[in-house]
PDB file of N, CA and C in Angstrom:
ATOM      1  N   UNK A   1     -25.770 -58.465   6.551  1.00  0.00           N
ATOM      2  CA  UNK A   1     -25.458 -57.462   7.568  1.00  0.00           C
ATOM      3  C   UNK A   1     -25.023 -58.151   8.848  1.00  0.00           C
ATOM      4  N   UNK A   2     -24.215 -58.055   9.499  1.00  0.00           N
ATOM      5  CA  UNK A   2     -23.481 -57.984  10.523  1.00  0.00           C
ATOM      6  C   UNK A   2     -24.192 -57.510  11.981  1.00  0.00           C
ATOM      7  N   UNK A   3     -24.969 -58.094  12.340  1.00  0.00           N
ATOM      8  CA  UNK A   3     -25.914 -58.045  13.451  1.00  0.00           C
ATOM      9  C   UNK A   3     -25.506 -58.566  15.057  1.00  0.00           C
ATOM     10  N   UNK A   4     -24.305 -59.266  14.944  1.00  0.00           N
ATOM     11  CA  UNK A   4     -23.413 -59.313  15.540  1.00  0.00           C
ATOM     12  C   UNK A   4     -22.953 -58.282  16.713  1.00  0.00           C
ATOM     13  N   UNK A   5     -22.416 -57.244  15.016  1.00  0.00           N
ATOM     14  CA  UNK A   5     -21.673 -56.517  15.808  1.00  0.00           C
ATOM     15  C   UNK A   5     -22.590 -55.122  16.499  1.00  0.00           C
ATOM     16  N   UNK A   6     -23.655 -55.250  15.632  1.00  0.00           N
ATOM     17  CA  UNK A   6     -24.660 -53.934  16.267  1.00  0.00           C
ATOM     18  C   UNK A   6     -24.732 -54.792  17.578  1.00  0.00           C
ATOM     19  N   UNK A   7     -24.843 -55.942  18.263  1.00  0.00           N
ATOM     20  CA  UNK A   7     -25.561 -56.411  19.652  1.00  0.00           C
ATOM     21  C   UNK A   7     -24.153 -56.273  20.534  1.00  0.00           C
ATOM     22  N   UNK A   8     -23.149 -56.327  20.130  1.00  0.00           N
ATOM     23  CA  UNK A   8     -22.113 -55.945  21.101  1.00  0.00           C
ATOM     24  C   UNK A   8     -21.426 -54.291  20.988  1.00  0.00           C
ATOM     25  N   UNK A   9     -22.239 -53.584  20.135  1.00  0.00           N
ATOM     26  CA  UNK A   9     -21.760 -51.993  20.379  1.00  0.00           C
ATOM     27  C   UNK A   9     -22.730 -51.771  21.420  1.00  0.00           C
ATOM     28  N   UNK A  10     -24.157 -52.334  21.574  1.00  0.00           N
ATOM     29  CA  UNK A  10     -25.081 -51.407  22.336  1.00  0.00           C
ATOM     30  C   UNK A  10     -24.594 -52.084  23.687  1.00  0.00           C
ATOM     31  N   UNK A  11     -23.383 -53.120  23.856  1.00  0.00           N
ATOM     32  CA  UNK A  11     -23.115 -53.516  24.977  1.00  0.00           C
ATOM     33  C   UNK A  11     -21.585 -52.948  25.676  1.00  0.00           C
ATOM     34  N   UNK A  12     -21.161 -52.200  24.409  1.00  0.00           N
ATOM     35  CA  UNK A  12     -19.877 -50.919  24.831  1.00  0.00           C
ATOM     36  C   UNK A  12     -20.613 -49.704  24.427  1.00  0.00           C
ATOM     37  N   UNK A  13     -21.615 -49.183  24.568  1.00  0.00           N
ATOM     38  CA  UNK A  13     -21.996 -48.100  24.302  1.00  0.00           C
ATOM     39  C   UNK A  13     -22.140 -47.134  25.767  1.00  0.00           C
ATOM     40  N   UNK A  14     -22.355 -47.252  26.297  1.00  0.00           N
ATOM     41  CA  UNK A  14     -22.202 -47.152  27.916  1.00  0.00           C
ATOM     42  C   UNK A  14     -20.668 -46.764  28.422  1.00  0.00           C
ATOM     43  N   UNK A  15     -19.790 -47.448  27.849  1.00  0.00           N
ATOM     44  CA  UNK A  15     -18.409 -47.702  27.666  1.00  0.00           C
ATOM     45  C   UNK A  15     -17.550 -46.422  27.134  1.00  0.00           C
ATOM     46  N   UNK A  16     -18.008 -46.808  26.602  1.00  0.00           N
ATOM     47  CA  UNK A  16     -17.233 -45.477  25.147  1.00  0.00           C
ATOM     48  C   UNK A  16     -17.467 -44.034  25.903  1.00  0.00           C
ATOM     49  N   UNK A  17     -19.045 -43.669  26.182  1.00  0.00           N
ATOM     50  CA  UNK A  17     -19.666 -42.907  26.518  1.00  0.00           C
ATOM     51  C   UNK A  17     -18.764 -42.246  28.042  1.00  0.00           C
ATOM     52  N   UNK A  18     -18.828 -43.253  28.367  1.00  0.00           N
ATOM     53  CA  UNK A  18     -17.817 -42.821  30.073  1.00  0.00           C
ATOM     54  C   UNK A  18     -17.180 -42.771  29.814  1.00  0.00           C
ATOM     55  N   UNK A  19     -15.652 -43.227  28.735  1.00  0.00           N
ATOM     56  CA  UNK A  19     -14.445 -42.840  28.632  1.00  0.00           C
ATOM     57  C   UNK A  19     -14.427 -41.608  27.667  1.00  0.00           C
ATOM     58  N   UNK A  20     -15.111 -41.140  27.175  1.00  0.00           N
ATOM     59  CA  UNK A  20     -15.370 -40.053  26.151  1.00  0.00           C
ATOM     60  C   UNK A  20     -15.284 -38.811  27.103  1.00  0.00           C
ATOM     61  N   UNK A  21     -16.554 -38.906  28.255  1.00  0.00           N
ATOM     62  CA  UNK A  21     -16.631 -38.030  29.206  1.00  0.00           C
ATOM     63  C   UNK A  21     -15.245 -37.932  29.896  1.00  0.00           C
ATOM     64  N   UNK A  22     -14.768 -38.676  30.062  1.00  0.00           N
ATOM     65  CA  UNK A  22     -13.680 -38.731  31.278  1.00  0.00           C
ATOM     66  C   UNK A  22     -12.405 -37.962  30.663  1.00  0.00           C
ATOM     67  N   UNK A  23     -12.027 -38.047  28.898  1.00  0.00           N
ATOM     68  CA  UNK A  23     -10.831 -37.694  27.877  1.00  0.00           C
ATOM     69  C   UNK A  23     -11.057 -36.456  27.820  1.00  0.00           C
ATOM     70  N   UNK A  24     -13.162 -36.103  27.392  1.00  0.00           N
ATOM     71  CA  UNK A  24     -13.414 -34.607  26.616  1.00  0.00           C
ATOM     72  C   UNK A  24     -14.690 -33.831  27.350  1.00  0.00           C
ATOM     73  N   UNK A  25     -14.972 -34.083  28.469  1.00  0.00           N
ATOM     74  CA  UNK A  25     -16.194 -33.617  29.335  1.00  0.00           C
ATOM     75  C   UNK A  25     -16.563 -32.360  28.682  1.00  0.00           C
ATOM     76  N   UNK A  26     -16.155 -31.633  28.086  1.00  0.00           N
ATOM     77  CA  UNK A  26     -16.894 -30.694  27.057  1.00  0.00           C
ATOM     78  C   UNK A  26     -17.502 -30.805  26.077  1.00  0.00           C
ATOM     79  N   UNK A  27     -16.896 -32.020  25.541  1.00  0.00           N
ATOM     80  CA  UNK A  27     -17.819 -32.463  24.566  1.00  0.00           C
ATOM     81  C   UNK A  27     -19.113 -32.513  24.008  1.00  0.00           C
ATOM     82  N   UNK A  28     -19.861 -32.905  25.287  1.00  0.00           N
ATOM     83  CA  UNK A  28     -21.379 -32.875  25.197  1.00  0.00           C
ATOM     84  C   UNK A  28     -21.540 -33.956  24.729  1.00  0.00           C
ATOM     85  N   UNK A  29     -21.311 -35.250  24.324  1.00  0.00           N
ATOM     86  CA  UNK A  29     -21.406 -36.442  23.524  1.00  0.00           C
ATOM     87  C   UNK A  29     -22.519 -37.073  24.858  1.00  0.00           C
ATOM     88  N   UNK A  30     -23.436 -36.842  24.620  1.00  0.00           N
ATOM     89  CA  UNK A  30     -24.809 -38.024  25.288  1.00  0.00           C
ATOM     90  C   UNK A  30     -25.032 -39.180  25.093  1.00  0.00           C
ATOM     91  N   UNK A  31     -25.204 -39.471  23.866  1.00  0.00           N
ATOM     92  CA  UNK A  31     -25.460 -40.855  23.112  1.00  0.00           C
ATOM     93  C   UNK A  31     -24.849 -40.965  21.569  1.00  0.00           C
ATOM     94  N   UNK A  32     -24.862 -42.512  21.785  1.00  0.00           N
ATOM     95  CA  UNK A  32     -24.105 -42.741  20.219  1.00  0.00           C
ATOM     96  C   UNK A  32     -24.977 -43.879  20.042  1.00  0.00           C
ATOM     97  N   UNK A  33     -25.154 -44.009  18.680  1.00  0.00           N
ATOM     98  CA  UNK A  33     -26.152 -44.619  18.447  1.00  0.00           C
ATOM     99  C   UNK A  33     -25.340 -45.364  17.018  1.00  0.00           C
ATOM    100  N   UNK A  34     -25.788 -46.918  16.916  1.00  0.00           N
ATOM    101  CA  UNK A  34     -25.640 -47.482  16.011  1.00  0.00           C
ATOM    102  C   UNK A  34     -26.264 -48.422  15.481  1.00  0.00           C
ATOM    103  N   UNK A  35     -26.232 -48.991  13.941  1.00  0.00           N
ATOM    104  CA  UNK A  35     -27.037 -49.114  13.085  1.00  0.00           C
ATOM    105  C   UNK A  35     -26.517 -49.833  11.937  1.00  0.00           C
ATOM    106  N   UNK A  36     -26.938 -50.954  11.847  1.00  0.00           N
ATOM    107  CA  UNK A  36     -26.728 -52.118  10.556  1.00  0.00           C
ATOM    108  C   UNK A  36     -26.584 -51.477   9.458  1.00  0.00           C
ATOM    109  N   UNK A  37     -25.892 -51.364   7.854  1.00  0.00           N
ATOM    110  CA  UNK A  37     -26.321 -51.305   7.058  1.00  0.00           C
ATOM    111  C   UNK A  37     -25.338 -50.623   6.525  1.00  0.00           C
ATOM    112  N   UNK A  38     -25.182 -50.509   5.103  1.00  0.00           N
ATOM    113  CA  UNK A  38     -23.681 -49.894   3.707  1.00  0.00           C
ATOM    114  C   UNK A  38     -23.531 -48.400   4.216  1.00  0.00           C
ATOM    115  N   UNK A  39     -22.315 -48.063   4.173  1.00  0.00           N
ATOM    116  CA  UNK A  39     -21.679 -47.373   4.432  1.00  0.00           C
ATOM    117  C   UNK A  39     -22.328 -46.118   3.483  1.00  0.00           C
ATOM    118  N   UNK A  40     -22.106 -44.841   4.003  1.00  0.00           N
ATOM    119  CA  UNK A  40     -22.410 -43.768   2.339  1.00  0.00           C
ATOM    120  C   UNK A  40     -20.950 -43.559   2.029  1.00  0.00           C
ATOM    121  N   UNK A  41     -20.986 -43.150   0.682  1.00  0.00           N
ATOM    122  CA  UNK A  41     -19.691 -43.113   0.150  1.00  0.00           C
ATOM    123  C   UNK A  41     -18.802 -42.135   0.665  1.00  0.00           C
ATOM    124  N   UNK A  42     -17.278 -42.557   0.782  1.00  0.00           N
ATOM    125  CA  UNK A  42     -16.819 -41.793   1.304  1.00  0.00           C
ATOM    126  C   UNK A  42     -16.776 -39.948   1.432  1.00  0.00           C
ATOM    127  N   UNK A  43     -16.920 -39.802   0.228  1.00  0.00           N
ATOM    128  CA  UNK A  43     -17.198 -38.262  -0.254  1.00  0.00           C
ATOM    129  C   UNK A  43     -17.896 -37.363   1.005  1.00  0.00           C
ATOM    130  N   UNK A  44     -19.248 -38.303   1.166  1.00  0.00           N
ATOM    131  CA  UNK A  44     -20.495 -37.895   1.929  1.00  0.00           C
ATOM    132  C   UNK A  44     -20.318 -38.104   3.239  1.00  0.00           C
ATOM    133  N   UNK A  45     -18.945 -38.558   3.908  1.00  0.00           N
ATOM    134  CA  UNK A  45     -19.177 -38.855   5.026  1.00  0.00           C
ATOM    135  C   UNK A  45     -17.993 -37.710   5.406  1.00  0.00           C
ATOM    136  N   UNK A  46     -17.235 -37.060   4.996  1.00  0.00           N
ATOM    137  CA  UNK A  46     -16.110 -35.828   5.506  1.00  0.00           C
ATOM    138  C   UNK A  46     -16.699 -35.018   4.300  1.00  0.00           C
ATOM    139  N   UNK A  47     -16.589 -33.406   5.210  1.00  0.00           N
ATOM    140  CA  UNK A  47     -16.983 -32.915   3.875  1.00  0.00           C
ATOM    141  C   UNK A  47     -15.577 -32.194   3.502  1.00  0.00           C
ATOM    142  N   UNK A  48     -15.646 -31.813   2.342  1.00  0.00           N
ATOM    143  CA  UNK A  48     -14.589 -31.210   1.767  1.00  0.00           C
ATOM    144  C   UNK A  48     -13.704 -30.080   2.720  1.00  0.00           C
ATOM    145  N   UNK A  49     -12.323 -29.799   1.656  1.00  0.00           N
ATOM    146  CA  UNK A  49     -11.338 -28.545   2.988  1.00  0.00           C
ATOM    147  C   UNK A  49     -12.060 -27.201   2.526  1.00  0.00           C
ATOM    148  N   UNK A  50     -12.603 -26.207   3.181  1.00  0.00           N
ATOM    149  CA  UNK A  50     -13.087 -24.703   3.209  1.00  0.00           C
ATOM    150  C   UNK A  50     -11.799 -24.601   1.895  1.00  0.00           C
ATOM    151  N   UNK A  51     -12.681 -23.564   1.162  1.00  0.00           N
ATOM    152  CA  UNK A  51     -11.827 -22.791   0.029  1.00  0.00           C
ATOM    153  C   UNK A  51     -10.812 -21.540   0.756  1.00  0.00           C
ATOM    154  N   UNK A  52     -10.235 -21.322   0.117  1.00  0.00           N
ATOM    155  CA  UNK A  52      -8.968 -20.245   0.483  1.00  0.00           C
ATOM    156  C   UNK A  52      -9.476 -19.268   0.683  1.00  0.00           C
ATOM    157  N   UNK A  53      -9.006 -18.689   1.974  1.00  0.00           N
ATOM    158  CA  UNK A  53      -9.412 -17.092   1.846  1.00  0.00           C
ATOM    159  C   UNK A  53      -9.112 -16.120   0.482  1.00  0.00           C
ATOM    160  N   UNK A  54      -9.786 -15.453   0.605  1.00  0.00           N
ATOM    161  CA  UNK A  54      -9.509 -14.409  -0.502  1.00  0.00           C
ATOM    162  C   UNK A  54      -8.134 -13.622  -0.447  1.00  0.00           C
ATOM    163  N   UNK A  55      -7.524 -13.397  -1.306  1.00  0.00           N
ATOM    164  CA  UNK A  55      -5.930 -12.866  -0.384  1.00  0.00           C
ATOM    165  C   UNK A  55      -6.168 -11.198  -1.153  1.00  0.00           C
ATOM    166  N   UNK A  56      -5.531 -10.673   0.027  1.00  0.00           N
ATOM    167  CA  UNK A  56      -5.746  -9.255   0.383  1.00  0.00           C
ATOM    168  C   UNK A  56      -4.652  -8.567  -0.548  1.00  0.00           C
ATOM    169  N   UNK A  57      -4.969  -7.493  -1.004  1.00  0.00           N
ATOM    170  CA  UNK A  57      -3.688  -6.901  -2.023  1.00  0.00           C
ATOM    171  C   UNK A  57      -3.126  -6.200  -0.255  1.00  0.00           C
ATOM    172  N   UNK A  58      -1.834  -6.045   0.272  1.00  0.00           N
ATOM    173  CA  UNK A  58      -1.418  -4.429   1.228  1.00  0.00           C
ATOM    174  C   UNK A  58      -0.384  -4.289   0.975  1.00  0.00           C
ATOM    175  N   UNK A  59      -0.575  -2.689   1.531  1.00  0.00           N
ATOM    176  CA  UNK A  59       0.630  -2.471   1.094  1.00  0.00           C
ATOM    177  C   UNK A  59       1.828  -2.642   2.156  1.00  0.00           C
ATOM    178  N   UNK A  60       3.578  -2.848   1.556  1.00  0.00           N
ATOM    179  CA  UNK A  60       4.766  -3.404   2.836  1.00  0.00           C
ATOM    180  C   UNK A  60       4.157  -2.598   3.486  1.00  0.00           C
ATOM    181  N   UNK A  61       5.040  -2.974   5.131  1.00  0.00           N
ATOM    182  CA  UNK A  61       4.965  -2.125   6.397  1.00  0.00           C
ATOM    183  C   UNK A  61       5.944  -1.248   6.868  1.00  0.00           C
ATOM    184  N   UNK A  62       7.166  -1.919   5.682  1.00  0.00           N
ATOM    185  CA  UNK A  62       8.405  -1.466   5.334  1.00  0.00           C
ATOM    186  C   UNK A  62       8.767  -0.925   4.107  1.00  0.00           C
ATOM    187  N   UNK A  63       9.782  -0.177   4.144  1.00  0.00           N
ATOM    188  CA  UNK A  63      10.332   0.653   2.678  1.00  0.00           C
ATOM    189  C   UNK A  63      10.947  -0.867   2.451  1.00  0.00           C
ATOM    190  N   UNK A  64      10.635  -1.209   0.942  1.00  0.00           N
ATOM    191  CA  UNK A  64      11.755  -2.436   0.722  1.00  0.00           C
ATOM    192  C   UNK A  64      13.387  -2.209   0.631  1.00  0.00           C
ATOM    193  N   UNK A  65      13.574  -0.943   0.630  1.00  0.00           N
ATOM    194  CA  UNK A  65      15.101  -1.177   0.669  1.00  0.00           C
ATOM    195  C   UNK A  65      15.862  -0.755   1.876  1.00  0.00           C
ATOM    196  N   UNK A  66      16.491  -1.099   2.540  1.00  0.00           N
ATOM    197  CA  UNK A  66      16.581  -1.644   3.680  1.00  0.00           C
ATOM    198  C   UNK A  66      17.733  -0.972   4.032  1.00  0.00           C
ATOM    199  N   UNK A  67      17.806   0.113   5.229  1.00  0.00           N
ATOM    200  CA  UNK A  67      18.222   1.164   5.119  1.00  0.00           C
ATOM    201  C   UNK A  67      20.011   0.773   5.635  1.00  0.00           C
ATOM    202  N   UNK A  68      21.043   1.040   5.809  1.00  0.00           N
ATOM    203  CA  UNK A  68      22.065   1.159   6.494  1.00  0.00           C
ATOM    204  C   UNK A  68      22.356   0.578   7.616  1.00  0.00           C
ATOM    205  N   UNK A  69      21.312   1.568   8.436  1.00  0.00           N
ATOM    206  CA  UNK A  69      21.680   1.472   9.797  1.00  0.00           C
ATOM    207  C   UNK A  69      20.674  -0.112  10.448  1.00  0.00           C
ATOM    208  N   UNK A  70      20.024  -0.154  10.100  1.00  0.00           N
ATOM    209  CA  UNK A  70      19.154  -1.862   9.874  1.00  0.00           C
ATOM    210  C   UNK A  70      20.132  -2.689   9.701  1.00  0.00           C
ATOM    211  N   UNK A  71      20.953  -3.004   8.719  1.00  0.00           N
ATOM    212  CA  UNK A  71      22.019  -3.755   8.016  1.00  0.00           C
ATOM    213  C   UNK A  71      22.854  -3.920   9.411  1.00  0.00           C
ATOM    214  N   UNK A  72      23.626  -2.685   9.966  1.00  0.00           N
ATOM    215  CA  UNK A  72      24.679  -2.587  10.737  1.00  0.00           C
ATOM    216  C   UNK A  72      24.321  -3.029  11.766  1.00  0.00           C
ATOM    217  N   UNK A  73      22.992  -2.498  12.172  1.00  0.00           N
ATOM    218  CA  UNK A  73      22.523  -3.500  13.372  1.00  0.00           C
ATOM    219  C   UNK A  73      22.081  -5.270  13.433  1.00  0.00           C
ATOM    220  N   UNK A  74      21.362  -5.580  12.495  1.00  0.00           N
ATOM    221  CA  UNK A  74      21.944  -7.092  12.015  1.00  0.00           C
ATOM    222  C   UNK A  74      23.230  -7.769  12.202  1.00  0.00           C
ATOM    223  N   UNK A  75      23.912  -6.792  11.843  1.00  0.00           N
ATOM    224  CA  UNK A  75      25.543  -7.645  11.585  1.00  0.00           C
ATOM    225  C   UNK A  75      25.995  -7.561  13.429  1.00  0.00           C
ATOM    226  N   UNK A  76      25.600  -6.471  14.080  1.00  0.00           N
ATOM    227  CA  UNK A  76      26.180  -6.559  15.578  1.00  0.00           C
ATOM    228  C   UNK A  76      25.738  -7.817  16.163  1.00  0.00           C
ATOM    229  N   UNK A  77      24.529  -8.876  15.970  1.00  0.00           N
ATOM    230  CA  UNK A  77      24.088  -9.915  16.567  1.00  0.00           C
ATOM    231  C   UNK A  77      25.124 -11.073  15.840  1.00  0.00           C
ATOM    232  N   UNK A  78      25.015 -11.563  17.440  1.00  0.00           N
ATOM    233  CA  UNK A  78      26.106 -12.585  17.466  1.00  0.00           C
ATOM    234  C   UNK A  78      25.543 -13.975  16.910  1.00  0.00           C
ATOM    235  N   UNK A  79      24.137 -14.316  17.246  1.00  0.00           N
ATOM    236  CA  UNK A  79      23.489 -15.231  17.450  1.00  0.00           C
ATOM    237  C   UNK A  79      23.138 -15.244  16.269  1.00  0.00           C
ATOM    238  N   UNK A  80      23.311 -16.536  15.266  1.00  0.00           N
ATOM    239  CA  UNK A  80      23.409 -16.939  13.932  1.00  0.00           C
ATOM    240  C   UNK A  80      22.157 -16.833  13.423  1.00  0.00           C
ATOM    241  N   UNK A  81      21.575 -17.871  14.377  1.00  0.00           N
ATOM    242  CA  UNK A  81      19.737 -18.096  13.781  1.00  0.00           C
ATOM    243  C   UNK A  81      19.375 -17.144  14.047  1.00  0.00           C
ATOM    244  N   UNK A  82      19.124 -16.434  15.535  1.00  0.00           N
ATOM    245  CA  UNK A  82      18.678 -14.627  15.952  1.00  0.00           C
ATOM    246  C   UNK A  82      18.982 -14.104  14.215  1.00  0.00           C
ATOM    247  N   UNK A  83      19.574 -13.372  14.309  1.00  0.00           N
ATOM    248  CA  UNK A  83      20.372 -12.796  13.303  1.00  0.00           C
ATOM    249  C   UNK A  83      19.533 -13.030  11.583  1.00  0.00           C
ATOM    250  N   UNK A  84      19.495 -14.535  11.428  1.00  0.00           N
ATOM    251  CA  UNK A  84      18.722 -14.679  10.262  1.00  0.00           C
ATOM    252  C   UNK A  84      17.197 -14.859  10.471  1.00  0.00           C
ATOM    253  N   UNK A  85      16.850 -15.077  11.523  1.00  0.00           N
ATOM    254  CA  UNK A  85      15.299 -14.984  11.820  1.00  0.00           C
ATOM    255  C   UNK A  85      15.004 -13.509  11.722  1.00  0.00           C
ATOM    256  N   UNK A  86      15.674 -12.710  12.068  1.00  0.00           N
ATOM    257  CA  UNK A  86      15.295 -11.305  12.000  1.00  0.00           C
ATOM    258  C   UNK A  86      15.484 -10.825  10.554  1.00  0.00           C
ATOM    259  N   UNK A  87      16.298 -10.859   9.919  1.00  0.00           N
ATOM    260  CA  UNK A  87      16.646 -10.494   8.387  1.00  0.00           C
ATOM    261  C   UNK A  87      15.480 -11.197   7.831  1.00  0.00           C
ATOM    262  N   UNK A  88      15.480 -12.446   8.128  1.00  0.00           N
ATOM    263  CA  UNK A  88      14.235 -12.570   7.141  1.00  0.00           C
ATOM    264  C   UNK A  88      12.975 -12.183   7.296  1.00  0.00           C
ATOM    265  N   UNK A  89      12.813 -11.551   8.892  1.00  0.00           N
ATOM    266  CA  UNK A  89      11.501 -11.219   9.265  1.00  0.00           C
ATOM    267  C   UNK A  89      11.392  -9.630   8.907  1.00  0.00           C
ATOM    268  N   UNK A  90      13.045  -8.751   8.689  1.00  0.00           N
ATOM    269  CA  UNK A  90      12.790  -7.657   7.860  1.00  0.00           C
ATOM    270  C   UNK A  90      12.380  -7.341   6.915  1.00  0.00           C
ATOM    271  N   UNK A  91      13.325  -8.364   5.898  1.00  0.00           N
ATOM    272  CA  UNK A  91      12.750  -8.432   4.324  1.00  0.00           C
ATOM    273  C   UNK A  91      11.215  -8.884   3.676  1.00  0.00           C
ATOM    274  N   UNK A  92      10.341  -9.649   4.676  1.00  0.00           N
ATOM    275  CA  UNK A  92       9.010  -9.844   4.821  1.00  0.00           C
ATOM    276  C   UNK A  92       8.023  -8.812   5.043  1.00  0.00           C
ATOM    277  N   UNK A  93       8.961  -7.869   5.678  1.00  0.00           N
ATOM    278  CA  UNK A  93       8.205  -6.668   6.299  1.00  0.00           C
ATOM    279  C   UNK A  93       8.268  -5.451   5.221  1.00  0.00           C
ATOM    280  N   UNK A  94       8.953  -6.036   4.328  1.00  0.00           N
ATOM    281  CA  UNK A  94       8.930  -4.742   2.937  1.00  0.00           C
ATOM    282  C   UNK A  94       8.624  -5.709   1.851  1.00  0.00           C
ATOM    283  N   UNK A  95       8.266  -6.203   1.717  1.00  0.00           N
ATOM    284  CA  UNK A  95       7.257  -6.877   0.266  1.00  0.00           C
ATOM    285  C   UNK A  95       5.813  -7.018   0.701  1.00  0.00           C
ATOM    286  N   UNK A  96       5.105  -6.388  -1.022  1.00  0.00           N
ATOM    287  CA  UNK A  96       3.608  -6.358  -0.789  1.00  0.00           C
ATOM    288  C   UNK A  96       3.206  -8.105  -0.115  1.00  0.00           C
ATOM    289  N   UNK A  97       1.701  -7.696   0.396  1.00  0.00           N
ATOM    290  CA  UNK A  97       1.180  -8.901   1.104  1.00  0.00           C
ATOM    291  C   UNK A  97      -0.093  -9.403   0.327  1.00  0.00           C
TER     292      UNK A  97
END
């Protein structure tokens, strides 16, 4: 074991601590504390990603077929991306969720 390096953390521990405060003063970080000895396996040291929400059956917010006068007003925008950001944010708006 590496005893070394535990005698020069408790000599940046003080260190860390004030620049921690100074980056995240919300934090709440008081003390850090360290300690000789094997690592736990990685597994045990992050825990896993949260499982997926459950996905919701709903129903569109839109009729999916997409009336005329929608269309005609689309086509009056000049602005390319405008124009397809909205079409696609129509056609999103009429398929189940």
């Amino acid at each position: 074991h590496d005893s070394q390096w535990l005698h020069e953390m408790t000599y940046w521990r003080q260190e860390l601590l004030d620049r921690l405060a100074r980056a995240w003063p919300e934090s709440g970080v008081e003390i850090i504390e360290a300690y000789v000895g094997p690592l736990p396996p990685m597994s045990e040291r992050r825990p896993g990603a949260p499982p997926p929400p459950p996905e919701i059956d709903r129903e569109p917010v839109l009729d999916p077929d997409v009336p005329d006068e929608t269309v005609a007003a689309l086509n009056e925008i000049r602005d390319e991306r405008l124009r397809e950001a909205l079409a696609k944010a129509r056609m999103m708006l009429g398929r189940p969720r």
